[in-house]
C-alpha atoms as a PDB file:
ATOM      1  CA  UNK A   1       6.135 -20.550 -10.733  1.00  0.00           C
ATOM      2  CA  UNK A   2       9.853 -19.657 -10.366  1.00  0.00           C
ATOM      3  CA  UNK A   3      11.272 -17.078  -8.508  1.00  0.00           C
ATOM      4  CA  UNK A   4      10.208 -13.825  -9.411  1.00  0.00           C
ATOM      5  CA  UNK A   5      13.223 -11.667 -11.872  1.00  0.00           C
ATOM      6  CA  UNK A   6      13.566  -8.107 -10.575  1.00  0.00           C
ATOM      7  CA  UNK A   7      14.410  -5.038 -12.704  1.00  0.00           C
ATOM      8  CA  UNK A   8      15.460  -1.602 -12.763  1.00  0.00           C
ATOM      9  CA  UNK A   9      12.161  -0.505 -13.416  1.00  0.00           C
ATOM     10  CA  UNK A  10      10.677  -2.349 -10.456  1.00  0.00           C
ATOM     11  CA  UNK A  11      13.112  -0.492  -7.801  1.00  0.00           C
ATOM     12  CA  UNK A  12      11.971   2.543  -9.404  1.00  0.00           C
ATOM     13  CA  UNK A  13       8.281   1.779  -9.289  1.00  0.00           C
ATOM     14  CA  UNK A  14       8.574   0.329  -5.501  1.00  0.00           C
ATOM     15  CA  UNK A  15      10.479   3.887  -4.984  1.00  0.00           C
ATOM     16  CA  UNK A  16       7.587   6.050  -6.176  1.00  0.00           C
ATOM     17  CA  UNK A  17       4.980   4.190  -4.128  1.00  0.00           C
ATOM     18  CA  UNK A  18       6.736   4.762  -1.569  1.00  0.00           C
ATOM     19  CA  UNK A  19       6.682   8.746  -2.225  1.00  0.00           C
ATOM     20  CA  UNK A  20       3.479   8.784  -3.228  1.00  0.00           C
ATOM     21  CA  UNK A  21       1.573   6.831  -0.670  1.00  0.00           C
ATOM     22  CA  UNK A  22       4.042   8.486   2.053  1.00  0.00           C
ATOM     23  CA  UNK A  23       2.260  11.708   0.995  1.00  0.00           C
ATOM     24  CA  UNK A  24      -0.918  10.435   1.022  1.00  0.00           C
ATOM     25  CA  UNK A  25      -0.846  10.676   4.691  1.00  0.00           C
ATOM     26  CA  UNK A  26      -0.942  14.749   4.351  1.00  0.00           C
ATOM     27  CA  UNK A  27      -3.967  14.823   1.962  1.00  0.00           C
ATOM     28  CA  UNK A  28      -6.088  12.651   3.919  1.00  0.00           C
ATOM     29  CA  UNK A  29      -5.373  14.467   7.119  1.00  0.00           C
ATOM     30  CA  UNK A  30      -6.743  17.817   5.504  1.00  0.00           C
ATOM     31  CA  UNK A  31      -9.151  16.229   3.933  1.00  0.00           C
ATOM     32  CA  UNK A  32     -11.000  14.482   6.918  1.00  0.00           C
ATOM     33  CA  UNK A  33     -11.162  18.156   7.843  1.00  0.00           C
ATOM     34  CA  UNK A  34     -14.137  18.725   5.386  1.00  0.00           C
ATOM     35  CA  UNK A  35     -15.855  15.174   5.248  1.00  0.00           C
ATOM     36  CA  UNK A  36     -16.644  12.160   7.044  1.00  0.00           C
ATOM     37  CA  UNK A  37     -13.779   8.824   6.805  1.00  0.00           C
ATOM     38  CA  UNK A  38     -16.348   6.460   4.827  1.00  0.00           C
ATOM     39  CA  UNK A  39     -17.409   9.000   2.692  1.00  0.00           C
ATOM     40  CA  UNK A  40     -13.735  10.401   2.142  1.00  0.00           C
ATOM     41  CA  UNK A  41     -12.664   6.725   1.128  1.00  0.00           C
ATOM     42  CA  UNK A  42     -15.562   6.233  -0.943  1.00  0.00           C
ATOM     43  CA  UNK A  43     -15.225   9.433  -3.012  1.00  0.00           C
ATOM     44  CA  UNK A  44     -11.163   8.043  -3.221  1.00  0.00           C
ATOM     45  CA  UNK A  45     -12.231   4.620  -4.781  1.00  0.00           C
ATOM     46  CA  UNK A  46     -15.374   5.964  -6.596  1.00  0.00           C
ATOM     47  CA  UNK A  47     -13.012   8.430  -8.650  1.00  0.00           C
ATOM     48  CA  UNK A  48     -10.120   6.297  -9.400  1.00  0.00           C
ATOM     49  CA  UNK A  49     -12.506   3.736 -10.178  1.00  0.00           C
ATOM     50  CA  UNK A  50     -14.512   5.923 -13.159  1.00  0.00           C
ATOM     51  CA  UNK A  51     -10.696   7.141 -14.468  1.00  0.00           C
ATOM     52  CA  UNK A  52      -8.959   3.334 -14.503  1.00  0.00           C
ATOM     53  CA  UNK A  53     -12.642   1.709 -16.135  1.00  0.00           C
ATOM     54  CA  UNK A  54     -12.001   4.505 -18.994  1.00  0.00           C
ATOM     55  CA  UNK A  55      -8.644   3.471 -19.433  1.00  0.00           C
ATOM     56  CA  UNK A  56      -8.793   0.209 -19.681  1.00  0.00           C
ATOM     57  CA  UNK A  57     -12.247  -0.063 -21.576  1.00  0.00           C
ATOM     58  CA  UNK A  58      -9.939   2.336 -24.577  1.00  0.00           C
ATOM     59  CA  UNK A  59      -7.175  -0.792 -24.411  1.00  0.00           C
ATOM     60  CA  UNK A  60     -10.288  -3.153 -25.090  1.00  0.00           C
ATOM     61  CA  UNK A  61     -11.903  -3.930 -21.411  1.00  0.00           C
ATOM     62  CA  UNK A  62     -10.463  -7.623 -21.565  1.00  0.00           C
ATOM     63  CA  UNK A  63      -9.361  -9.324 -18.018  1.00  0.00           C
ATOM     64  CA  UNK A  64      -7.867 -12.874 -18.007  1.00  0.00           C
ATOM     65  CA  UNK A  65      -6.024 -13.661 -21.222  1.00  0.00           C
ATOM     66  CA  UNK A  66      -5.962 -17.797 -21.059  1.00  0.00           C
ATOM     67  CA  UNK A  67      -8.418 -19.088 -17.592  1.00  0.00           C
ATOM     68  CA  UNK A  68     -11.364 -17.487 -16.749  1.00  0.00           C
ATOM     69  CA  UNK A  69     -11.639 -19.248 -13.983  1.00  0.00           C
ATOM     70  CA  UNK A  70     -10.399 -17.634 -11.215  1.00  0.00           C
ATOM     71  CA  UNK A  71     -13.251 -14.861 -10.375  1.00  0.00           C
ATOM     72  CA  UNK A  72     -13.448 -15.898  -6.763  1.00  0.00           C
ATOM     73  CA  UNK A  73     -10.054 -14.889  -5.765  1.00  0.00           C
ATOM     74  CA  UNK A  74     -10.210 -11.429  -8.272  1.00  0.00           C
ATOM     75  CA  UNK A  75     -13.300 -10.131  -6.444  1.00  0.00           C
ATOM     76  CA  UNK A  76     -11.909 -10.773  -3.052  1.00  0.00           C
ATOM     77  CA  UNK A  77      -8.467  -9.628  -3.598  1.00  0.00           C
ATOM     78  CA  UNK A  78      -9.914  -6.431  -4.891  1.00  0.00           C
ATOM     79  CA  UNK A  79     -12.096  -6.206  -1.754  1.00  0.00           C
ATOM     80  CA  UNK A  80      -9.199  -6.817   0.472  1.00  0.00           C
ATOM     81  CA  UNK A  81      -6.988  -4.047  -1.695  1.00  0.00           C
ATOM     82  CA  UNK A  82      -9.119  -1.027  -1.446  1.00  0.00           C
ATOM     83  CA  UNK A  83     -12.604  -0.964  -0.097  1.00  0.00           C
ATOM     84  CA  UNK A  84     -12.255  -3.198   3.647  1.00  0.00           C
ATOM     85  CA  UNK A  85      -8.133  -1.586   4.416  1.00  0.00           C
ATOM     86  CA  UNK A  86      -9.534   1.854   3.470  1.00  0.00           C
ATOM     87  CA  UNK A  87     -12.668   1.726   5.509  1.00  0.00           C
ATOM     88  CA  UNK A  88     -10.519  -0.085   8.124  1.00  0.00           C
ATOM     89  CA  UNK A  89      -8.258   3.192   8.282  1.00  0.00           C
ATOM     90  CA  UNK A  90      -9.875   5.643   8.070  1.00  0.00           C
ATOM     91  CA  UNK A  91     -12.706   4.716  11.036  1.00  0.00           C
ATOM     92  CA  UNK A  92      -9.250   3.344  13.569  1.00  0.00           C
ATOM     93  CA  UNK A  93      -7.432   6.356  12.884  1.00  0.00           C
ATOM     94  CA  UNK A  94      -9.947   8.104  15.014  1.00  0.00           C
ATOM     95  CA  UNK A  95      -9.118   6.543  17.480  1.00  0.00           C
ATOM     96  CA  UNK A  96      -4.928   5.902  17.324  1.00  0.00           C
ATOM     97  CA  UNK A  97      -1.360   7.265  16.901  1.00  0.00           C
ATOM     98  CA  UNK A  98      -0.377   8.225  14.078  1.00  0.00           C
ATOM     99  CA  UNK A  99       2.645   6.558  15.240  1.00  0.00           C
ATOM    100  CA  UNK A 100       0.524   3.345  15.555  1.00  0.00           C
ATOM    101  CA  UNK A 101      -1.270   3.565  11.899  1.00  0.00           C
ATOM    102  CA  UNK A 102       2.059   3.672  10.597  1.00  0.00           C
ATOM    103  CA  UNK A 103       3.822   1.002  12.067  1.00  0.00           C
ATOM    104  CA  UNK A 104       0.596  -1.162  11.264  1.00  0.00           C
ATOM    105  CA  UNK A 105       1.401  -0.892   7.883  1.00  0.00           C
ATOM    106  CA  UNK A 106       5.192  -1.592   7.893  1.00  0.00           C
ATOM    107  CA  UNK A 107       3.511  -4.564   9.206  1.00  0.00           C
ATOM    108  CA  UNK A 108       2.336  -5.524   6.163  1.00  0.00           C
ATOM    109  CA  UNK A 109       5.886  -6.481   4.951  1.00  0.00           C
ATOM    110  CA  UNK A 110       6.189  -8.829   7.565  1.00  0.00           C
ATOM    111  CA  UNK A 111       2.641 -10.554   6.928  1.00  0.00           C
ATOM    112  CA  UNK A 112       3.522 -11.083   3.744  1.00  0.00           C
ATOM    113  CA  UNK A 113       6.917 -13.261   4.319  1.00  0.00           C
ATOM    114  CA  UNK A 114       5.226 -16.227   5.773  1.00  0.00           C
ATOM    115  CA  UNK A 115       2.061 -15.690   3.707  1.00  0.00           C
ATOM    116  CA  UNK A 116       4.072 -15.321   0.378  1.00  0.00           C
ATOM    117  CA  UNK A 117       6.561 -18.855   1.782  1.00  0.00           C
ATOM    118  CA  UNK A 118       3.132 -21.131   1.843  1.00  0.00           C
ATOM    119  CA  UNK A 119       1.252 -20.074  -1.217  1.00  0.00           C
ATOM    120  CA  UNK A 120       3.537 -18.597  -3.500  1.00  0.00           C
ATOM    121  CA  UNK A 121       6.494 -20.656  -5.040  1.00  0.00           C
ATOM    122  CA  UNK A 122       9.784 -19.155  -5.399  1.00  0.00           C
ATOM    123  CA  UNK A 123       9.062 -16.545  -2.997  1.00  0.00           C
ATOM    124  CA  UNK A 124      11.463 -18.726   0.256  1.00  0.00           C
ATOM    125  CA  UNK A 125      11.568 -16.971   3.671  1.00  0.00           C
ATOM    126  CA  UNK A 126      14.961 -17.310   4.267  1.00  0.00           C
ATOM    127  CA  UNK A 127      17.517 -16.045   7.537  1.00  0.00           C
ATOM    128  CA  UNK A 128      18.547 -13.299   4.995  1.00  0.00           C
ATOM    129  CA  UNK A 129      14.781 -12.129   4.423  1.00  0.00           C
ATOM    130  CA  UNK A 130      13.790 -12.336   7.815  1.00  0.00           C
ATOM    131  CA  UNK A 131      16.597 -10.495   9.435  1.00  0.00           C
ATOM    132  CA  UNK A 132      16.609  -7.465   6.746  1.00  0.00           C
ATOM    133  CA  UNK A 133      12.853  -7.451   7.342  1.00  0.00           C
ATOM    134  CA  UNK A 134      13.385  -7.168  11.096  1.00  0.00           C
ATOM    135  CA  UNK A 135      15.963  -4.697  10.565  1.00  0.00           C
ATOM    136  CA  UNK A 136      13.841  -2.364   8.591  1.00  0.00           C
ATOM    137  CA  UNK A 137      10.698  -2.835  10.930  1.00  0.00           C
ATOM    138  CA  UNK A 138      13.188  -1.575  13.696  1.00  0.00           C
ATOM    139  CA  UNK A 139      13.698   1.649  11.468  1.00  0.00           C
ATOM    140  CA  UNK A 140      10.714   2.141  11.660  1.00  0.00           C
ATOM    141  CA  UNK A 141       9.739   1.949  15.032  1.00  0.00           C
ATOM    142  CA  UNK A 142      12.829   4.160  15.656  1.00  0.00           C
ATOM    143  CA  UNK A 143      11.483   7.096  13.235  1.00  0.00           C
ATOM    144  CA  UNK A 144       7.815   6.874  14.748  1.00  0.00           C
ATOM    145  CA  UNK A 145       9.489   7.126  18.248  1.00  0.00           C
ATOM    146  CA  UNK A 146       7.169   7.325  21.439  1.00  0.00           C
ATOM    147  CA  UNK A 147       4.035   7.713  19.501  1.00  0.00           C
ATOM    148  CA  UNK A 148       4.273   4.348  18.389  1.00  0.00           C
ATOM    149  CA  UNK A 149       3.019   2.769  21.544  1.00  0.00           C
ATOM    150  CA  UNK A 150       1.866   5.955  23.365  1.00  0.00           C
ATOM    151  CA  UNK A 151      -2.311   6.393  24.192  1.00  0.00           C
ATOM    152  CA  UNK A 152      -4.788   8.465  23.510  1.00  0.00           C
ATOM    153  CA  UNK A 153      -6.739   7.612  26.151  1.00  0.00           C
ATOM    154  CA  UNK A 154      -9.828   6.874  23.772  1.00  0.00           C
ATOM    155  CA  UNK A 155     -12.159   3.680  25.317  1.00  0.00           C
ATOM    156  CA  UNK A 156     -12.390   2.791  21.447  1.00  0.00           C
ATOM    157  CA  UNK A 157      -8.217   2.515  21.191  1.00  0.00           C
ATOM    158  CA  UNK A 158      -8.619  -1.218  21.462  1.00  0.00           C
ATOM    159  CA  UNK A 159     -10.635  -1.458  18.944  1.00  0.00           C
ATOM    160  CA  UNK A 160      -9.011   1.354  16.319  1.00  0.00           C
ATOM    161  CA  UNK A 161      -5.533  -0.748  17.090  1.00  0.00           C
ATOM    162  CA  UNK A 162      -7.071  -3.849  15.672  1.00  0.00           C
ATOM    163  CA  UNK A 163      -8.398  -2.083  12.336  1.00  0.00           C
ATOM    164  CA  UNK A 164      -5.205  -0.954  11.397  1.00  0.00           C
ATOM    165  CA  UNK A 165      -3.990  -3.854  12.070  1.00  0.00           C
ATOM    166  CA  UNK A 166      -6.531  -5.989  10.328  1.00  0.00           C
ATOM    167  CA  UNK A 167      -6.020  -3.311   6.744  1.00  0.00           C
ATOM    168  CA  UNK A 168      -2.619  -4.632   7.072  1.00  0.00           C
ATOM    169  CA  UNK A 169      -3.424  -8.058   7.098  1.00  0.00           C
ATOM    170  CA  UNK A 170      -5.948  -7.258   4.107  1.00  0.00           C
ATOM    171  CA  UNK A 171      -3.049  -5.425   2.470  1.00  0.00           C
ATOM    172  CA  UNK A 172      -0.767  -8.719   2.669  1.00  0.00           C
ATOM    173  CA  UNK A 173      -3.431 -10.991   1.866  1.00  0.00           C
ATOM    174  CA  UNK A 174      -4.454  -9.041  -1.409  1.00  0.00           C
ATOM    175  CA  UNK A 175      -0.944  -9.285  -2.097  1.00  0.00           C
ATOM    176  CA  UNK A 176      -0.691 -13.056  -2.300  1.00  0.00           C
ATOM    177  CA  UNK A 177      -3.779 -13.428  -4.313  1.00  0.00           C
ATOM    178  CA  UNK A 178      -2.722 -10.769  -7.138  1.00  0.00           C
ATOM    179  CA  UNK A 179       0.293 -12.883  -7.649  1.00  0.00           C
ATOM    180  CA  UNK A 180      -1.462 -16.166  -7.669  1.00  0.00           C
ATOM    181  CA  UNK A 181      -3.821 -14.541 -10.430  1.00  0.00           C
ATOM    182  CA  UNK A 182      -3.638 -16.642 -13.787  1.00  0.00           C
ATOM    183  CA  UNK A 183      -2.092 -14.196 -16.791  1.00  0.00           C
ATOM    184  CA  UNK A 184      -4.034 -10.985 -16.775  1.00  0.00           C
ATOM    185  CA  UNK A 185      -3.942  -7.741 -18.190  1.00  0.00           C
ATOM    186  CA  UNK A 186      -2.782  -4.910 -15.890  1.00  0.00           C
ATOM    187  CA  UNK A 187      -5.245  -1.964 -16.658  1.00  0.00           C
ATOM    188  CA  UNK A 188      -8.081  -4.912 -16.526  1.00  0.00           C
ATOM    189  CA  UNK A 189      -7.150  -6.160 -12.809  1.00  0.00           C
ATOM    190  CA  UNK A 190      -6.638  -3.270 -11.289  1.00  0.00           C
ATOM    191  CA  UNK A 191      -9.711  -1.590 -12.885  1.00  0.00           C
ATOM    192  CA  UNK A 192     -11.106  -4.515 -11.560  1.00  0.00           C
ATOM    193  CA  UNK A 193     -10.103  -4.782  -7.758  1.00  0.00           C
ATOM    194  CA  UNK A 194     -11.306  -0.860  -7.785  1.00  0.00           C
ATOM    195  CA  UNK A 195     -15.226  -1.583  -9.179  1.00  0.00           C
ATOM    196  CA  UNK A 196     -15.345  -4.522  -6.632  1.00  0.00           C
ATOM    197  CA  UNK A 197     -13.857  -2.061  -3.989  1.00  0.00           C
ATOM    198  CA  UNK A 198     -16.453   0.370  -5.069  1.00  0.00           C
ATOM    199  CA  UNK A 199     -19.050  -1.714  -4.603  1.00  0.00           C
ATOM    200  CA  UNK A 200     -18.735  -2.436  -1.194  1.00  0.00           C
ATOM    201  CA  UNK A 201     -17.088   1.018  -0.090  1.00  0.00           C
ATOM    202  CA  UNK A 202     -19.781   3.141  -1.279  1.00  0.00           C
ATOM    203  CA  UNK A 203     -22.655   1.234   0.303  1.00  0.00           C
ATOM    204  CA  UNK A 204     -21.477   0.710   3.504  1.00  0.00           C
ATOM    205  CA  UNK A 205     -20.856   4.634   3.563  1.00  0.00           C
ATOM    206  CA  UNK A 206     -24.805   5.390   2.537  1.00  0.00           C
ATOM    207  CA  UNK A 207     -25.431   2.900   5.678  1.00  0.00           C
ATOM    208  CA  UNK A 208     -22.645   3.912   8.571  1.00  0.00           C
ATOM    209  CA  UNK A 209     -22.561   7.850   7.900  1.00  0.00           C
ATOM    210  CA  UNK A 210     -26.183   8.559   5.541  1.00  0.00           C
ATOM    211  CA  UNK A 211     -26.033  10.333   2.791  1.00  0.00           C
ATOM    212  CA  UNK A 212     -22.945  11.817   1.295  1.00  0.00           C
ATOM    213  CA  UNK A 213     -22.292  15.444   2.366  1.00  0.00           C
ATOM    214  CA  UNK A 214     -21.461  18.096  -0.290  1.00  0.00           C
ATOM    215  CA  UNK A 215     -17.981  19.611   0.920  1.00  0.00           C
ATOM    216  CA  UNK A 216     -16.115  22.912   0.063  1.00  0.00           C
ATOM    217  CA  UNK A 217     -14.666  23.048  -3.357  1.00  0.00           C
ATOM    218  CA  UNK A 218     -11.129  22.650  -1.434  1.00  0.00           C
ATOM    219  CA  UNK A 219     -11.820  19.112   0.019  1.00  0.00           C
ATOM    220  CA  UNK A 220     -13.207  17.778  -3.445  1.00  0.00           C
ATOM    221  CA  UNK A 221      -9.862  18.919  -5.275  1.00  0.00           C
ATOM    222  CA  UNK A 222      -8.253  17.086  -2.518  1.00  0.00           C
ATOM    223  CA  UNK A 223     -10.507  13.895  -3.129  1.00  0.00           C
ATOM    224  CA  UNK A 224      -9.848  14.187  -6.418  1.00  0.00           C
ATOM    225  CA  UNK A 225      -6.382  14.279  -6.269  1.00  0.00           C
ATOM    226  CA  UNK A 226      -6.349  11.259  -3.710  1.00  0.00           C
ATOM    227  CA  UNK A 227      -8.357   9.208  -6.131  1.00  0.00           C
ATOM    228  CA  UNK A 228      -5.910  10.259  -9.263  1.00  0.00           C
ATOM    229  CA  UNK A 229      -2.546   9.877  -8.142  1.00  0.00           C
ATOM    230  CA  UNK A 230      -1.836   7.157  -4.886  1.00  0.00           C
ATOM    231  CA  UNK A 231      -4.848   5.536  -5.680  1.00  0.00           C
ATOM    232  CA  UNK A 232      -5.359   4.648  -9.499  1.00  0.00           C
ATOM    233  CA  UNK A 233      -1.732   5.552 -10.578  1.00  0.00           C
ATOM    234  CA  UNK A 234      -0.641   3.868  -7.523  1.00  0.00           C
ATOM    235  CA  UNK A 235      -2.657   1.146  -7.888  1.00  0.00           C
ATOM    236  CA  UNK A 236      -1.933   0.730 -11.576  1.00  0.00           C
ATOM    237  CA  UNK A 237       2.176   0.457 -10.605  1.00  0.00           C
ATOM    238  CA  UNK A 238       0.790  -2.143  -7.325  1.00  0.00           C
ATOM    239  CA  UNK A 239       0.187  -4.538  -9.999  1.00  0.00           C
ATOM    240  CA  UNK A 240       2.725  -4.616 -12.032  1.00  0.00           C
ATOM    241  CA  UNK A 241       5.174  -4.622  -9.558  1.00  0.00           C
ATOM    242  CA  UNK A 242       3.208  -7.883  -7.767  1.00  0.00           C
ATOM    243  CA  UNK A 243       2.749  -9.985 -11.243  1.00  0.00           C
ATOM    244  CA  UNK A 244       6.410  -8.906 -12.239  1.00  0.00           C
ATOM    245  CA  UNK A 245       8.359  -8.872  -9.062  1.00  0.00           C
ATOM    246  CA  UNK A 246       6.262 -10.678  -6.422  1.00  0.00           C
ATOM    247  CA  UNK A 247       4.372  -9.614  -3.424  1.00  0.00           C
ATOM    248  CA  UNK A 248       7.226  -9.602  -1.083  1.00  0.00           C
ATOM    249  CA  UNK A 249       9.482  -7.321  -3.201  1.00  0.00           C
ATOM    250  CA  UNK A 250       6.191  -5.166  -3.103  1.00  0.00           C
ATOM    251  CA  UNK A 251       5.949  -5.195   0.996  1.00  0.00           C
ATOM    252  CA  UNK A 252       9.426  -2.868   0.759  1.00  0.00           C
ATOM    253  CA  UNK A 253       7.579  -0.174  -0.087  1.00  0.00           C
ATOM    254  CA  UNK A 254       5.708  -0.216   3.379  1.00  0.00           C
ATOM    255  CA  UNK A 255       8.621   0.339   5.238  1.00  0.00           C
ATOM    256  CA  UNK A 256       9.439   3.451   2.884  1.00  0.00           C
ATOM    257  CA  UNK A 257       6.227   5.061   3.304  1.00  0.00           C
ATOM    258  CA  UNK A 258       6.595   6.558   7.064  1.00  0.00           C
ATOM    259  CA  UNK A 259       9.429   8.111   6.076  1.00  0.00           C
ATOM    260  CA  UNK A 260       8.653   9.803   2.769  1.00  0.00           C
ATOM    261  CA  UNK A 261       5.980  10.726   5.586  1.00  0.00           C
ATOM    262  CA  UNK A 262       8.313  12.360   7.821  1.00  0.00           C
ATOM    263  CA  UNK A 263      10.126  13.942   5.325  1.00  0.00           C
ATOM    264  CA  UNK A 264       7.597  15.398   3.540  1.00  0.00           C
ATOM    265  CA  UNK A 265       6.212  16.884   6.773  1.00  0.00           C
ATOM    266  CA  UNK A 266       9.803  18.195   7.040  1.00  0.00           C
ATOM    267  CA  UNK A 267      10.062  19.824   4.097  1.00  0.00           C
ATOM    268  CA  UNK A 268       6.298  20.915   3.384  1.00  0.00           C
ATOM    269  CA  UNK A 269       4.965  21.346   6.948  1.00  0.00           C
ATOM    270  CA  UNK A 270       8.107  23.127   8.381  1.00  0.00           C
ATOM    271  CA  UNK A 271       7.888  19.971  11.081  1.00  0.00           C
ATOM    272  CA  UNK A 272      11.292  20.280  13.038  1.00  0.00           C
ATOM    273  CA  UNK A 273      14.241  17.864  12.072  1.00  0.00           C
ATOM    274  CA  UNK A 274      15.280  15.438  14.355  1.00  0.00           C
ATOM    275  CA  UNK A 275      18.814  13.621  14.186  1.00  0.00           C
ATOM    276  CA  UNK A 276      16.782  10.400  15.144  1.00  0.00           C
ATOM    277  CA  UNK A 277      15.605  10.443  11.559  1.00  0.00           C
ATOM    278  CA  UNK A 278      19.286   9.392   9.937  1.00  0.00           C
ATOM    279  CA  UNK A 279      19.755   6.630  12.029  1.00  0.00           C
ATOM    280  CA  UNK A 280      16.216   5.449  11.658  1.00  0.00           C
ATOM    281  CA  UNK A 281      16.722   5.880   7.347  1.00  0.00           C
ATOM    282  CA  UNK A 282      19.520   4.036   8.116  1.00  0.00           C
ATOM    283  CA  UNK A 283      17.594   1.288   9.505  1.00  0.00           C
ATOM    284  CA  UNK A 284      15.144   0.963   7.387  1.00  0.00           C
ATOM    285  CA  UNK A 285      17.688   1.257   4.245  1.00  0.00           C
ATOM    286  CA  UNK A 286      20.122  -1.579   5.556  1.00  0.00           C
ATOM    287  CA  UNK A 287      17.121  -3.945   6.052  1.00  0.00           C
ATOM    288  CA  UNK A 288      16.198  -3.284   2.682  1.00  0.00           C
ATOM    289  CA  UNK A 289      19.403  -3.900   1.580  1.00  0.00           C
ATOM    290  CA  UNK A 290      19.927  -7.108   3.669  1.00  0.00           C
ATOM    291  CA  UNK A 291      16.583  -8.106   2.603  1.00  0.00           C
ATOM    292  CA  UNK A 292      17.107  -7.777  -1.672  1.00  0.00           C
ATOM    293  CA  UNK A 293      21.088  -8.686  -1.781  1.00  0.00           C
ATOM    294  CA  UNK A 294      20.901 -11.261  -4.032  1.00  0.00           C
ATOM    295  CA  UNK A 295      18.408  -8.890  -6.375  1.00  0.00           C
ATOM    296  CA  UNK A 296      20.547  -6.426  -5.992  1.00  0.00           C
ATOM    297  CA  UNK A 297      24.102  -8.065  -7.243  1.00  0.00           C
ATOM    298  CA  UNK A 298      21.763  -9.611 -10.051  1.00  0.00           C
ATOM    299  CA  UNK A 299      20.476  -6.602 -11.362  1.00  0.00           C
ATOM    300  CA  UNK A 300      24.372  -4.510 -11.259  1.00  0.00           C
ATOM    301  CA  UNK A 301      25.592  -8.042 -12.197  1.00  0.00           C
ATOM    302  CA  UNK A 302      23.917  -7.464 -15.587  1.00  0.00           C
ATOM    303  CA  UNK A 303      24.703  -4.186 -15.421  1.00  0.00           C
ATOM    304  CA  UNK A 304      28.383  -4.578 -15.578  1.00  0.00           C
ATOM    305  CA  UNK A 305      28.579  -8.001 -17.692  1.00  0.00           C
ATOM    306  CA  UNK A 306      30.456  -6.500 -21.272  1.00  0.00           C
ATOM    307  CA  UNK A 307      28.096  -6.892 -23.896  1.00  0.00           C
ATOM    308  CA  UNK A 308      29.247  -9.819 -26.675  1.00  0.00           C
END
């Protein structure tokens, strides 16, 4: 497998994940106002999963184009993608920061670098890498401020730590095992990853928190919305931009998400501006930068070559 060829279209697509899971973090705040955190991310999976199964069962329902043999790692890295991070999330950020939760998953970027070195060829952790990854973790920590390491004095903090951190190690691992996927179709795998997600999600809702509770119209338009847009449009775009770009390329997006976060809360929320925020975009954009360089002269390199 040679190293992965990025685009135009991929910076776009890593640049709307990052809105669009960075505003995630708004809807499932109000949301957890009207229902419990299994059944929230079980109503989020269960939706996007009956919207992507239409979809792709109108392009034909097929899966693997060539091998059929790799099953094993498609049910697990759809387990690892949606159902165990989400239930992971949603029952530790009970417990934490929200300073914490988001560091946790600008984690994930750094997971994936020696993950993605072993078992995926062409994807090298080099000096470059690491430092522009380091660099952009620093932003982050930065923009979160205090929070990040602050308590909340809950006896369960411990433990709510350890799920974030463990959905971004599920995060990172699901990343490495969509890429090592043999040709697939798109709408197929990541209808896919979402019915195996479902499957686990929903039943271990039914057992932790009983039946599911009927909430206000107001919370289900919320649900809904969660389940259409940053998780089976998001989705959707998570898999192209892994089998196109690679899973590290991907991991960028998780430093981008607290601060779409921030800024959203900003602009939406009236949340006051601090100057802190500029020098922690800063950060996080120079690591990014230090991180892609040689993607990035590529891609304007073609840009600017004269056309024969």
């Amino acid at each position: 497998m040679q190293a992965p060829e990025i685009t135009a279209t991929n910076w776009v697509m890593v640049a709307a994940l990052g809105l669009v899971w960075g505003a995630t973090f708004l809807f499932i705040e109000i949301a957890l106002t009207g229902i419990t955190p299994f059944w929230l991310a079980a109503g989020r999976i269960g939706f996007a999963c009956l919207l992507t199964v239409a979809v792709w069962l109108l392009r034909g329902g097929r899966i693997f184009l060539t091998d059929e043999t790799a099953w094993g790692a498609l049910i697990v890295s759809g387990i690892l993608n949606s159902a165990v991070p989400f239930m992971l999330l949603s029952w530790g950020q009970q417990t934490v920061t929200s300073g914490f939760a988001g560091v946790s998953m600008a984690a994930v970027a750094l997971m994936v670098l020696p993950l993605a070195h072993v078992f995926v060829p062409g994807e090298r952790m080099t000096l470059r890498r690491v430092l522009g990854f380091a660099v952009g973790f620093a932003g982050v920590t930065v923009l979160l401020g205090g929070q990040v390491f602050a308590s909340t004095g809950d006896p369960m903090e411990p433990f709510g730590r350890l799920a974030c951190l463990g959905a971004a190690a599920c995060y990172a691992a699901s990343s490495i095992l969509v890429r090592k996927l043999p040709p697939v179709d798109s709408f197929g795998l990541a209808a896919s990853t979402l019915i195996f997600g479902s499957l686990v999600v929903i039943p271990a809702a039914m057992v932790v928190e009983g039946p599911p509770p009927l909430p206000a119209t107001d919370i289900l338009v919320i649900i809904a919305i969660l389940g259409l847009i940053p998780t089976a449009g998001a989705n959707l775009l998570r898999v192209f931009v892994i089998r196109s770009a690679g899973p590290v390329f991907l991991s960028l997006v998780n430093y981008q998400v607290p601060m779409w976060s921030v800024l959203l809360g900003i602009l939406i929320l009236g949340e006051p501006f601090k100057p802190i925020l500029l020098l922690a975009m800063g950060l996080i954009l120079s690591g990014l930068f230090i991180s892609q360089w040689g993607a990035l002269k590529r891609l304007f390199a073609r840009r600017v070559t004269p056309s024969s």
